[in-house]
Each structure stands twice: as structure tokens, then as C-alpha cells.
N, C-alpha and C. Protein backbone atom coordinates (compact mmCIF):
# COMPACT_ATOMS: atom_id res chain seq x y z
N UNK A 1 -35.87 60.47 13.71
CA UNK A 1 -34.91 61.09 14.61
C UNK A 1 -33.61 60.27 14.66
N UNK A 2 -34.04 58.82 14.63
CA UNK A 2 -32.50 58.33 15.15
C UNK A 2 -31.86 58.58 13.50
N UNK A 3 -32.29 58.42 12.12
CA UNK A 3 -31.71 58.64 10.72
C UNK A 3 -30.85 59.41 11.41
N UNK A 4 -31.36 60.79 11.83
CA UNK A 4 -30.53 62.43 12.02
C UNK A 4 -29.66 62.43 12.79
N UNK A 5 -29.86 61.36 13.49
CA UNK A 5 -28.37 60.79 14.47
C UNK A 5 -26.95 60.08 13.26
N UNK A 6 -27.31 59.36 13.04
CA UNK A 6 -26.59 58.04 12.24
C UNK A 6 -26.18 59.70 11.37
N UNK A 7 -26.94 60.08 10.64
CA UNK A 7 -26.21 60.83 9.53
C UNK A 7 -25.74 62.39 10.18
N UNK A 8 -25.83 62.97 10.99
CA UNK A 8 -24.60 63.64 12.19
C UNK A 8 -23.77 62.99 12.22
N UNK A 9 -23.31 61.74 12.80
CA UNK A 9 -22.05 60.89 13.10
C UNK A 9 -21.60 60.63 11.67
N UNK A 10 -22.16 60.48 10.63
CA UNK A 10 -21.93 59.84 9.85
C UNK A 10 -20.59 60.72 8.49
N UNK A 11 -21.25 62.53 9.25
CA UNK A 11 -20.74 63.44 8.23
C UNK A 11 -19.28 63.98 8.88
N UNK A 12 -19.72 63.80 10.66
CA UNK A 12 -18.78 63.95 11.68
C UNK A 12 -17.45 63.54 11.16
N UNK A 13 -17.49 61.48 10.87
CA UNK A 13 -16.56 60.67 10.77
C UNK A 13 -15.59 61.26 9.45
N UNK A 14 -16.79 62.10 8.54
CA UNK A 14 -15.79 62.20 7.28
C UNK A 14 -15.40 63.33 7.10
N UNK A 15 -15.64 64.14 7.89
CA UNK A 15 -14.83 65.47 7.87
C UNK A 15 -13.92 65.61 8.48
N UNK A 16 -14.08 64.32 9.48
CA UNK A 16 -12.71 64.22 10.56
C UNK A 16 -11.23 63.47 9.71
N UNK A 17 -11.63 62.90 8.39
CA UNK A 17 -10.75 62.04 8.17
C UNK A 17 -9.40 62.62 7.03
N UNK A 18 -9.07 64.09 8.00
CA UNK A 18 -8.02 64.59 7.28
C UNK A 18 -7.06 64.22 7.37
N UNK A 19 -6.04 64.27 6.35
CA UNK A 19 -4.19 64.09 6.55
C UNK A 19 -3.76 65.47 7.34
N UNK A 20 -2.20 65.21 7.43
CA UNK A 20 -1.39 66.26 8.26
C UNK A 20 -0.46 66.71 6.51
N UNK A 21 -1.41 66.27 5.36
CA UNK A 21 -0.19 67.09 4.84
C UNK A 21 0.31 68.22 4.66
N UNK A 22 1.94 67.62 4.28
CA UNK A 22 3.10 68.80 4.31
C UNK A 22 3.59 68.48 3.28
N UNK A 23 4.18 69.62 2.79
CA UNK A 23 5.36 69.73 1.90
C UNK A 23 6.94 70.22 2.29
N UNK A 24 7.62 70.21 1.22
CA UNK A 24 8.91 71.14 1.69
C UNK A 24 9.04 71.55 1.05
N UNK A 25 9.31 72.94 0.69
CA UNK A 25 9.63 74.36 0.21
C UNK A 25 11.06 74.31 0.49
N UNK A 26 11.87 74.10 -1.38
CA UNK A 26 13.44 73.95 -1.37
C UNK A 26 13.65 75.15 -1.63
N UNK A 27 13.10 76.31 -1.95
CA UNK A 27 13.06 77.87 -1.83
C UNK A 27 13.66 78.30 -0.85
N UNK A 28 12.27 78.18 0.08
CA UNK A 28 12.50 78.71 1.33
C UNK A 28 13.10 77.68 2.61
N UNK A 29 13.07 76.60 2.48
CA UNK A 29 14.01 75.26 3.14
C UNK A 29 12.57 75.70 4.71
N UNK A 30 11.67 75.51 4.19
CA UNK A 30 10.44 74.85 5.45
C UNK A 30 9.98 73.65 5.20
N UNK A 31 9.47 72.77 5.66
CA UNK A 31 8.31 72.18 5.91
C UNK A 31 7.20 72.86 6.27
N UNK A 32 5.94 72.81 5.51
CA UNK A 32 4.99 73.54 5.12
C UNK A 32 3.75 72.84 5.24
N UNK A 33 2.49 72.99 6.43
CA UNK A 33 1.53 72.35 6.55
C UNK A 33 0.46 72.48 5.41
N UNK A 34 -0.04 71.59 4.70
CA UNK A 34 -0.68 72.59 3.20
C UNK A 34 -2.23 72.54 3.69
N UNK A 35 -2.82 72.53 4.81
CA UNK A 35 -4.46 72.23 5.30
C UNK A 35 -4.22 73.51 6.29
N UNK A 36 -3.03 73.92 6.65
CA UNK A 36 -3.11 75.00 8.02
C UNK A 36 -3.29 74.33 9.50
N UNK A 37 -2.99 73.06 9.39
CA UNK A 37 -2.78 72.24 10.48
C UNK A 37 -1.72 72.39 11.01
N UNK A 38 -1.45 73.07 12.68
CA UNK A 38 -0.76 73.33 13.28
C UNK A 38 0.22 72.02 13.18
N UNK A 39 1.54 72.37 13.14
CA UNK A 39 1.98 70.90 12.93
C UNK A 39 2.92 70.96 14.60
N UNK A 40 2.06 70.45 15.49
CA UNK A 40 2.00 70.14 16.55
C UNK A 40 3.33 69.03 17.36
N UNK A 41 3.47 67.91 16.28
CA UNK A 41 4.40 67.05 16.64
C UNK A 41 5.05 66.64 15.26
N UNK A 42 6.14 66.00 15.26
CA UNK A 42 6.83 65.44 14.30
C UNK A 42 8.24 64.74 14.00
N UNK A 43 8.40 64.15 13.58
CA UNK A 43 9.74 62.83 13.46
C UNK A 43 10.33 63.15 12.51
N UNK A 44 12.02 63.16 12.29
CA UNK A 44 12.95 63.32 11.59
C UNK A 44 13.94 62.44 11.80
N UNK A 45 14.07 61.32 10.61
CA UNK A 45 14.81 60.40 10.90
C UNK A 45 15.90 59.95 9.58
N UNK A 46 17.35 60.19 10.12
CA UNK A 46 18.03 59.80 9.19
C UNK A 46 18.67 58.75 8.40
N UNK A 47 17.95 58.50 6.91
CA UNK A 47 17.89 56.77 6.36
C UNK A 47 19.12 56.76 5.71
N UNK A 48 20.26 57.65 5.89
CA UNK A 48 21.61 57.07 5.11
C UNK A 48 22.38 56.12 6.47
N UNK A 49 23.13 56.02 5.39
CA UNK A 49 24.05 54.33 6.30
C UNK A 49 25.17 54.90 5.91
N UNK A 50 26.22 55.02 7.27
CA UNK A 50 27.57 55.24 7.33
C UNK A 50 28.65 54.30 6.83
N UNK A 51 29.63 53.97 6.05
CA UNK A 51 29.89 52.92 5.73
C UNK A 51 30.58 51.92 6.10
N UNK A 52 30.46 51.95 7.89
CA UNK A 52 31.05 50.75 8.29
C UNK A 52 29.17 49.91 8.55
N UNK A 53 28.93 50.39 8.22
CA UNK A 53 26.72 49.73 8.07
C UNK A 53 26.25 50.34 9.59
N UNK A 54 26.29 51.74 9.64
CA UNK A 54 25.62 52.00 11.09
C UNK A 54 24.81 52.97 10.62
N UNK A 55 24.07 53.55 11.30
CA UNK A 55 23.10 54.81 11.16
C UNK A 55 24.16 56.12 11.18
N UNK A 56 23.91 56.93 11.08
CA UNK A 56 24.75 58.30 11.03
C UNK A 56 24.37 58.59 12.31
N UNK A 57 22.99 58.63 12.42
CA UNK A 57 22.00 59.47 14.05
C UNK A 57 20.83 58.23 14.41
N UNK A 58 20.03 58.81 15.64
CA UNK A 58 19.30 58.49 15.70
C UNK A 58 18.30 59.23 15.45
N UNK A 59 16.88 58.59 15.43
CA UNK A 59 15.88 60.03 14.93
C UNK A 59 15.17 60.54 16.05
N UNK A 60 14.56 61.79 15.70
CA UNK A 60 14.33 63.10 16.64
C UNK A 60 13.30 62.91 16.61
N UNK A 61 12.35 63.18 17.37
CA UNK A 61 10.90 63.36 17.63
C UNK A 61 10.96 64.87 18.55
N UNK A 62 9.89 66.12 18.12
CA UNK A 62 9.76 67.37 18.28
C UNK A 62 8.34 67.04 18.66
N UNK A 63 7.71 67.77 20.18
CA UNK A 63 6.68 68.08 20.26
C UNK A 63 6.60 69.45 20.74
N UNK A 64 5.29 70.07 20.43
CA UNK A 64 4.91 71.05 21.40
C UNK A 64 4.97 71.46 21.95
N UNK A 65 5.34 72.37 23.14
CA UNK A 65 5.16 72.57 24.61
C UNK A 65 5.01 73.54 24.91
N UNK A 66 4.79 74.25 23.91
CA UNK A 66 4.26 76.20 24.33
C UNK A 66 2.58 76.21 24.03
N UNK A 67 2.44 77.34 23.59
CA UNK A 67 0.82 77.97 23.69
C UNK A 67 0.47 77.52 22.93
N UNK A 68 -0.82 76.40 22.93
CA UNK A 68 -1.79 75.92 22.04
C UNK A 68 -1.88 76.80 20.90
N UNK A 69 -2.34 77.70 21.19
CA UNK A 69 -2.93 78.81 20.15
C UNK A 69 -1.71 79.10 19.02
N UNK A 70 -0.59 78.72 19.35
CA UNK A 70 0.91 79.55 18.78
C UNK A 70 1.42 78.84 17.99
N UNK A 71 1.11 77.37 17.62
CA UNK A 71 1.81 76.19 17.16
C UNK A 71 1.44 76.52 15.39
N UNK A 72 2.82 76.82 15.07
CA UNK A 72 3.25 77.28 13.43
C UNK A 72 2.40 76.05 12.59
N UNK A 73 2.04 76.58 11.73
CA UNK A 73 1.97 75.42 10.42
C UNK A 73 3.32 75.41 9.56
N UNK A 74 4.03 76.37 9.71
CA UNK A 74 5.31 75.56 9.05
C UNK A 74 6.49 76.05 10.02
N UNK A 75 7.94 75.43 9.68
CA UNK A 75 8.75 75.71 10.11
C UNK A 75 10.12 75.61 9.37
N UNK A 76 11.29 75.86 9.55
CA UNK A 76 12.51 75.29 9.18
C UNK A 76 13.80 75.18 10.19
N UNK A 77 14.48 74.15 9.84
CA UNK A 77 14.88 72.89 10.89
C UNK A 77 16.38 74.18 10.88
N UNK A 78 16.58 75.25 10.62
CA UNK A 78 18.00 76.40 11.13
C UNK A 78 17.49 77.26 11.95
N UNK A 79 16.01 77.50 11.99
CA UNK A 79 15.08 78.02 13.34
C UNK A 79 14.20 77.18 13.57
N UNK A 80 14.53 76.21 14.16
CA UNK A 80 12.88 75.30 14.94
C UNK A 80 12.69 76.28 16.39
N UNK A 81 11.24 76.73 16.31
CA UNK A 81 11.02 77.38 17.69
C UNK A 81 11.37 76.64 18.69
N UNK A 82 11.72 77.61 20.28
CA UNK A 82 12.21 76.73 21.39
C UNK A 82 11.22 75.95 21.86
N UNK A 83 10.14 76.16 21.25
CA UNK A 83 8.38 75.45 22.61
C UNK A 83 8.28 74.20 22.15
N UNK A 84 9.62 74.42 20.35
CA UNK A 84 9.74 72.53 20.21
C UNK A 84 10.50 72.01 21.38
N UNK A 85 10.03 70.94 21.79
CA UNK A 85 10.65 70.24 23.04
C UNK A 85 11.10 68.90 21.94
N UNK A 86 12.61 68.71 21.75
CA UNK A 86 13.18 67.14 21.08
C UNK A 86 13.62 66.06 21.67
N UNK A 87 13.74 65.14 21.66
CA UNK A 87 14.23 63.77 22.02
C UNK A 87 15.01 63.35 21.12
N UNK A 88 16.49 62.63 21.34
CA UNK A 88 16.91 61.77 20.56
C UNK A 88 17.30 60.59 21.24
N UNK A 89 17.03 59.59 20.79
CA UNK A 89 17.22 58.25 21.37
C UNK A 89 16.67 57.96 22.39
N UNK A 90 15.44 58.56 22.89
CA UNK A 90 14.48 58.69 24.25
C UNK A 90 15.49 60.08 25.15
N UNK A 91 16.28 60.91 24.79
CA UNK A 91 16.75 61.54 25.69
C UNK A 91 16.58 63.29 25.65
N UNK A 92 16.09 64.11 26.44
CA UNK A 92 15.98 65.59 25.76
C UNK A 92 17.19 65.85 24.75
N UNK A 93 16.74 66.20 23.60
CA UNK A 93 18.50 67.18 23.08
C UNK A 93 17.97 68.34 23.14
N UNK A 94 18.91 69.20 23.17
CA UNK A 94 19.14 70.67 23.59
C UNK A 94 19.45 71.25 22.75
N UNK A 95 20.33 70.82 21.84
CA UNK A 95 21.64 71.45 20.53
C UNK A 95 20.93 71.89 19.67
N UNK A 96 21.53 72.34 18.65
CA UNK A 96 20.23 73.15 17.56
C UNK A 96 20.97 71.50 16.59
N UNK A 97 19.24 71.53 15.09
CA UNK A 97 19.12 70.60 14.48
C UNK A 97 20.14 71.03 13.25
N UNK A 98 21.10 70.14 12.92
CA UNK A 98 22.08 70.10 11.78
C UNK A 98 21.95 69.01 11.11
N UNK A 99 21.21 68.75 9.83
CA UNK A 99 21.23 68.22 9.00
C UNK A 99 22.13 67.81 8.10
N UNK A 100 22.78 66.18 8.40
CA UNK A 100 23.91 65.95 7.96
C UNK A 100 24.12 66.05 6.06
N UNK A 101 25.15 66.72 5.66
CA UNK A 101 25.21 66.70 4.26
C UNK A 101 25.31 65.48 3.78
N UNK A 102 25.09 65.56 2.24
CA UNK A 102 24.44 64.16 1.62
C UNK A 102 24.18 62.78 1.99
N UNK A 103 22.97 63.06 3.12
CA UNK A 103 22.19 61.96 3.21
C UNK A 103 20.82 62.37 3.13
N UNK A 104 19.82 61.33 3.15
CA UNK A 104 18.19 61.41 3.06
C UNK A 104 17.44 61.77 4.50
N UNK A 105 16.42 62.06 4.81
CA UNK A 105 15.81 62.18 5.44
C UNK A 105 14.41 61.52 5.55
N UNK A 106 13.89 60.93 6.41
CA UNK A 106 11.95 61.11 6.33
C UNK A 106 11.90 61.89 7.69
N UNK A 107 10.60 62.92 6.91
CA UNK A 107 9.77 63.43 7.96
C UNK A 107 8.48 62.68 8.13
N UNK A 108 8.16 62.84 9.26
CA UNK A 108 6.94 62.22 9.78
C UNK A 108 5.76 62.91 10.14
N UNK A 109 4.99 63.25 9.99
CA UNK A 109 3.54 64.41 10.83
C UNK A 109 3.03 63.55 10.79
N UNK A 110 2.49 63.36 12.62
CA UNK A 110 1.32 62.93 12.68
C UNK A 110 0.90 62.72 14.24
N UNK A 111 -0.47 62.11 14.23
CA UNK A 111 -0.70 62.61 15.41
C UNK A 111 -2.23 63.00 15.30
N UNK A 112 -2.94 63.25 17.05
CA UNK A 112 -4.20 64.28 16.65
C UNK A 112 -5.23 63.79 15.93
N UNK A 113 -4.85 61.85 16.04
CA UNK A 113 -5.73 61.27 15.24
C UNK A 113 -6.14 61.31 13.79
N UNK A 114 -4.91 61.52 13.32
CA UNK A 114 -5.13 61.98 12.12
C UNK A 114 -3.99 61.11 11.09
N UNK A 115 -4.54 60.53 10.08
CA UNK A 115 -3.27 59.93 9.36
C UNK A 115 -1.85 60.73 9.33
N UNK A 116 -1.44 59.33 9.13
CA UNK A 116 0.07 60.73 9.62
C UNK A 116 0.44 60.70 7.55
N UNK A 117 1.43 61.84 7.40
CA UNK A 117 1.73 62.09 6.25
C UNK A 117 3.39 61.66 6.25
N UNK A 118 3.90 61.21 5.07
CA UNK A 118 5.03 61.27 5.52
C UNK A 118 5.93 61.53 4.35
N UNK A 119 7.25 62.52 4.44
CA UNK A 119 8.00 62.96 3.05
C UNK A 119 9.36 62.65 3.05
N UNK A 120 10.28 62.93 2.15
CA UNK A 120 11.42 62.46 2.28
C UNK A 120 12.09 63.37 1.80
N UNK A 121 13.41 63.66 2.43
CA UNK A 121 14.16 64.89 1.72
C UNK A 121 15.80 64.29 1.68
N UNK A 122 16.14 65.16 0.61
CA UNK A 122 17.48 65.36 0.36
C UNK A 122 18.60 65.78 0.14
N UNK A 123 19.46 65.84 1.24
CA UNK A 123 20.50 66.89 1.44
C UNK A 123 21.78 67.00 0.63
N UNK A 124 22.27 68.24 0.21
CA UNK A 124 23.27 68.17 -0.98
C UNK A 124 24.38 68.85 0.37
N UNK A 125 25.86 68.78 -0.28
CA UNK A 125 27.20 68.78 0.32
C UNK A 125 26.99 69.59 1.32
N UNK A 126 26.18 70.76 0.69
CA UNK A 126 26.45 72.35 1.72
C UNK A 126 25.01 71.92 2.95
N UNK A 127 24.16 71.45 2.79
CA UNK A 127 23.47 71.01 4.32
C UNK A 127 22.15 71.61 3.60
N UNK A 128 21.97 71.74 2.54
CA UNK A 128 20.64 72.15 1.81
C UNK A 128 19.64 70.96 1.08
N UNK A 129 18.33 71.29 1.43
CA UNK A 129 17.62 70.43 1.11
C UNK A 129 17.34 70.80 -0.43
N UNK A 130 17.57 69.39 -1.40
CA UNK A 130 17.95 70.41 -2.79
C UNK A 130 16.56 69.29 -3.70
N UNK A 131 16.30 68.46 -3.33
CA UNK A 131 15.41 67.45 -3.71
C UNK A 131 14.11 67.09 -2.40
N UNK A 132 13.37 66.70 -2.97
CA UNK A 132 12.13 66.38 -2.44
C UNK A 132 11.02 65.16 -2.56
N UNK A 133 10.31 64.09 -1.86
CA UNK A 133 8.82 63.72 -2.46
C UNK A 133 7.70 64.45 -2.47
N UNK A 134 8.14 65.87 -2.26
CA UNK A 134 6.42 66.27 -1.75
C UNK A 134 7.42 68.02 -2.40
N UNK A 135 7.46 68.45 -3.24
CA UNK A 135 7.68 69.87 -3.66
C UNK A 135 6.48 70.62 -3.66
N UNK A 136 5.38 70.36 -3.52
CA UNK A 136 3.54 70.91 -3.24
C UNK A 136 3.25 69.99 -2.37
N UNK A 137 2.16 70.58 -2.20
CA UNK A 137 1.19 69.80 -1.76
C UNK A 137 0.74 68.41 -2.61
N UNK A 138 0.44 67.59 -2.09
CA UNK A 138 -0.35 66.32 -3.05
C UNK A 138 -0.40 65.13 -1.97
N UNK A 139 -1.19 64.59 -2.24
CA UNK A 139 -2.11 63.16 -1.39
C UNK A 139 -1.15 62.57 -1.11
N UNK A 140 -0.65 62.33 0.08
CA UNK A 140 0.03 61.09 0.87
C UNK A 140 -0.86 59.93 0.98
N UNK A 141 -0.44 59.00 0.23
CA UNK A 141 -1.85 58.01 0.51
C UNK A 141 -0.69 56.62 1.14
N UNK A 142 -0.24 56.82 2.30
CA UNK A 142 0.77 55.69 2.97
C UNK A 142 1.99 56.13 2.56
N UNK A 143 2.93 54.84 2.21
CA UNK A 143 3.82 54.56 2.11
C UNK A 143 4.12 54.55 0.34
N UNK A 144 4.66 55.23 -0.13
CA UNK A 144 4.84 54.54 -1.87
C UNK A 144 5.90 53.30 -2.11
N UNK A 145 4.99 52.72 -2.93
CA UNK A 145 5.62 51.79 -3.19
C UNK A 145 7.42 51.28 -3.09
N UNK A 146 7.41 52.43 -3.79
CA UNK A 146 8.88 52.48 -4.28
C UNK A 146 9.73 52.22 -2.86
N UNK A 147 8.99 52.88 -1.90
CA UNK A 147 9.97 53.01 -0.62
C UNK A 147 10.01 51.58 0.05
N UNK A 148 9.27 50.51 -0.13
CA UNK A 148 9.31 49.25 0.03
C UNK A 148 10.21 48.18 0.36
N UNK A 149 11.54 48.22 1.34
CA UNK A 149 12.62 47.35 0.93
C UNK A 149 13.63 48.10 0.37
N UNK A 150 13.22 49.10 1.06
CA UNK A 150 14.73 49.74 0.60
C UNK A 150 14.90 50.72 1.95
């Protein structure tokens, strides 16, 4: 009896141990949950440098705040639903999200106990996301290397 315990918990732990991945769709300009995981919360933070060495923005954090049941698996940042509730710099923003032309982005998902996933995008003159790390779906396994120190 106790085996049938240990191996319940045991199948529990590994079915629980999904990612939040996403992609972005330069098609259709979403972020795209690829498991059907409500993407519940999430961070958008801008990594270009203005050139007197400052940030352009600070980054946004979007949560939830409408009907459990209603929370999109994807979205795009020229309609983010209103039940997203944002913060910038710890403060509500209100304004709709404008993605500054040619600079980078990381998005963040995560949350829900769940590794968070994380992608990077890139904006061309006209405010379009024209490049990507994640154009499908595919394994976020951390941080890649590459992004290391830079």
C-alpha cells in the first residue's frame, strides 16, 4: 500500500512539471501558448539602451483579473484584453501597450508553479515584430547561453 502511495506522488510530481511555453507568431503578431495554458500572467521588458546609457521604459508586468474560466492562451500586445490588469514601475498603467520601434524585447510567462518560459522579440522601424527566439513552439530549457552577459 504505502509503494501505491510513493508511486501516486511520484507520477503526480511529473506530470506537474510543465513549462508555460510560448511562441510568437510574426504572421499574426501574438504570443501563442503552445500546451493551451491559459497564459494567466506575464512580463515584457525592454533590453535596448537609449544612447545617453538609460533604458527606453521600464518593464510591464500583466496579470489577470477577469473570469478564471476566460483567460486566452494567446494574445497580441495592439489588443491585450482589459481583465489584463498592468503595472509599470510598481504603478497601474492604463494606456494601451506601444512597442517601441527598433528595439528588443523579453517576454516572460510564468507563474502557477510552473517553470517560467522565456522569448525574445524584435521590433523593426514600423512597430512590427519581424524576428524571433521562439517562431514555434520548442523547449525553453532556461536561459540560452548566448543571452549570458549581454
Amino acid at each position: 500500500m504505502n509503494n501505491k502511495k510513493h508511486l501516486i506522488i511520484m507520477l503526480l510530481l511529473l506530470t506537474s512539471c510543465q513549462k508555460h511555453n510560448i511562441y510568437f507568431d510574426t504572421k499574426t503578431q501574438k504570443v501563442i501558448s503552445c500546451n493551451d495554458i491559459p497564459i494567466s500572467s506575464f512580463s515584457i521588458e525592454n533590453d535596448s539602451i537609449k544612447p545617453d546609457g538609460f533604458p527606453y521604459e521600464a518593464a510591464m508586468l500583466f496579470k489577470w483579473e477577469g473570469n478564471v474560466h476566460l483567460i486566452p492562451s494567446s494574445f497580441s500586445f495592439d489588443s491585450i484584453p482589459k481583465e489584463y490588469i498592468s503595472t509599470k514601475g510598481g504603478l497601474i498603467y492604463k494606456s494601451k501597450v506601444k512597442l517601441n520601434p527598433n528595439c528588443r524585447y523579453t517576454i516572460e510567462k510564468s507563474g502557477n508553479g510552473l517553470s517560467p518560459c522565456i522569448i525574445k522579440i524584435w521590433i523593426n522601424s514600423k512597430g512590427y515584430v519581424y524576428k524571433t527566439t521562439h517562431p514555434v513552439c520548442i523547449k525553453n530549457e532556461g536561459v540560452p547561453k548566448e543571452w549570458i552577459n549581454k
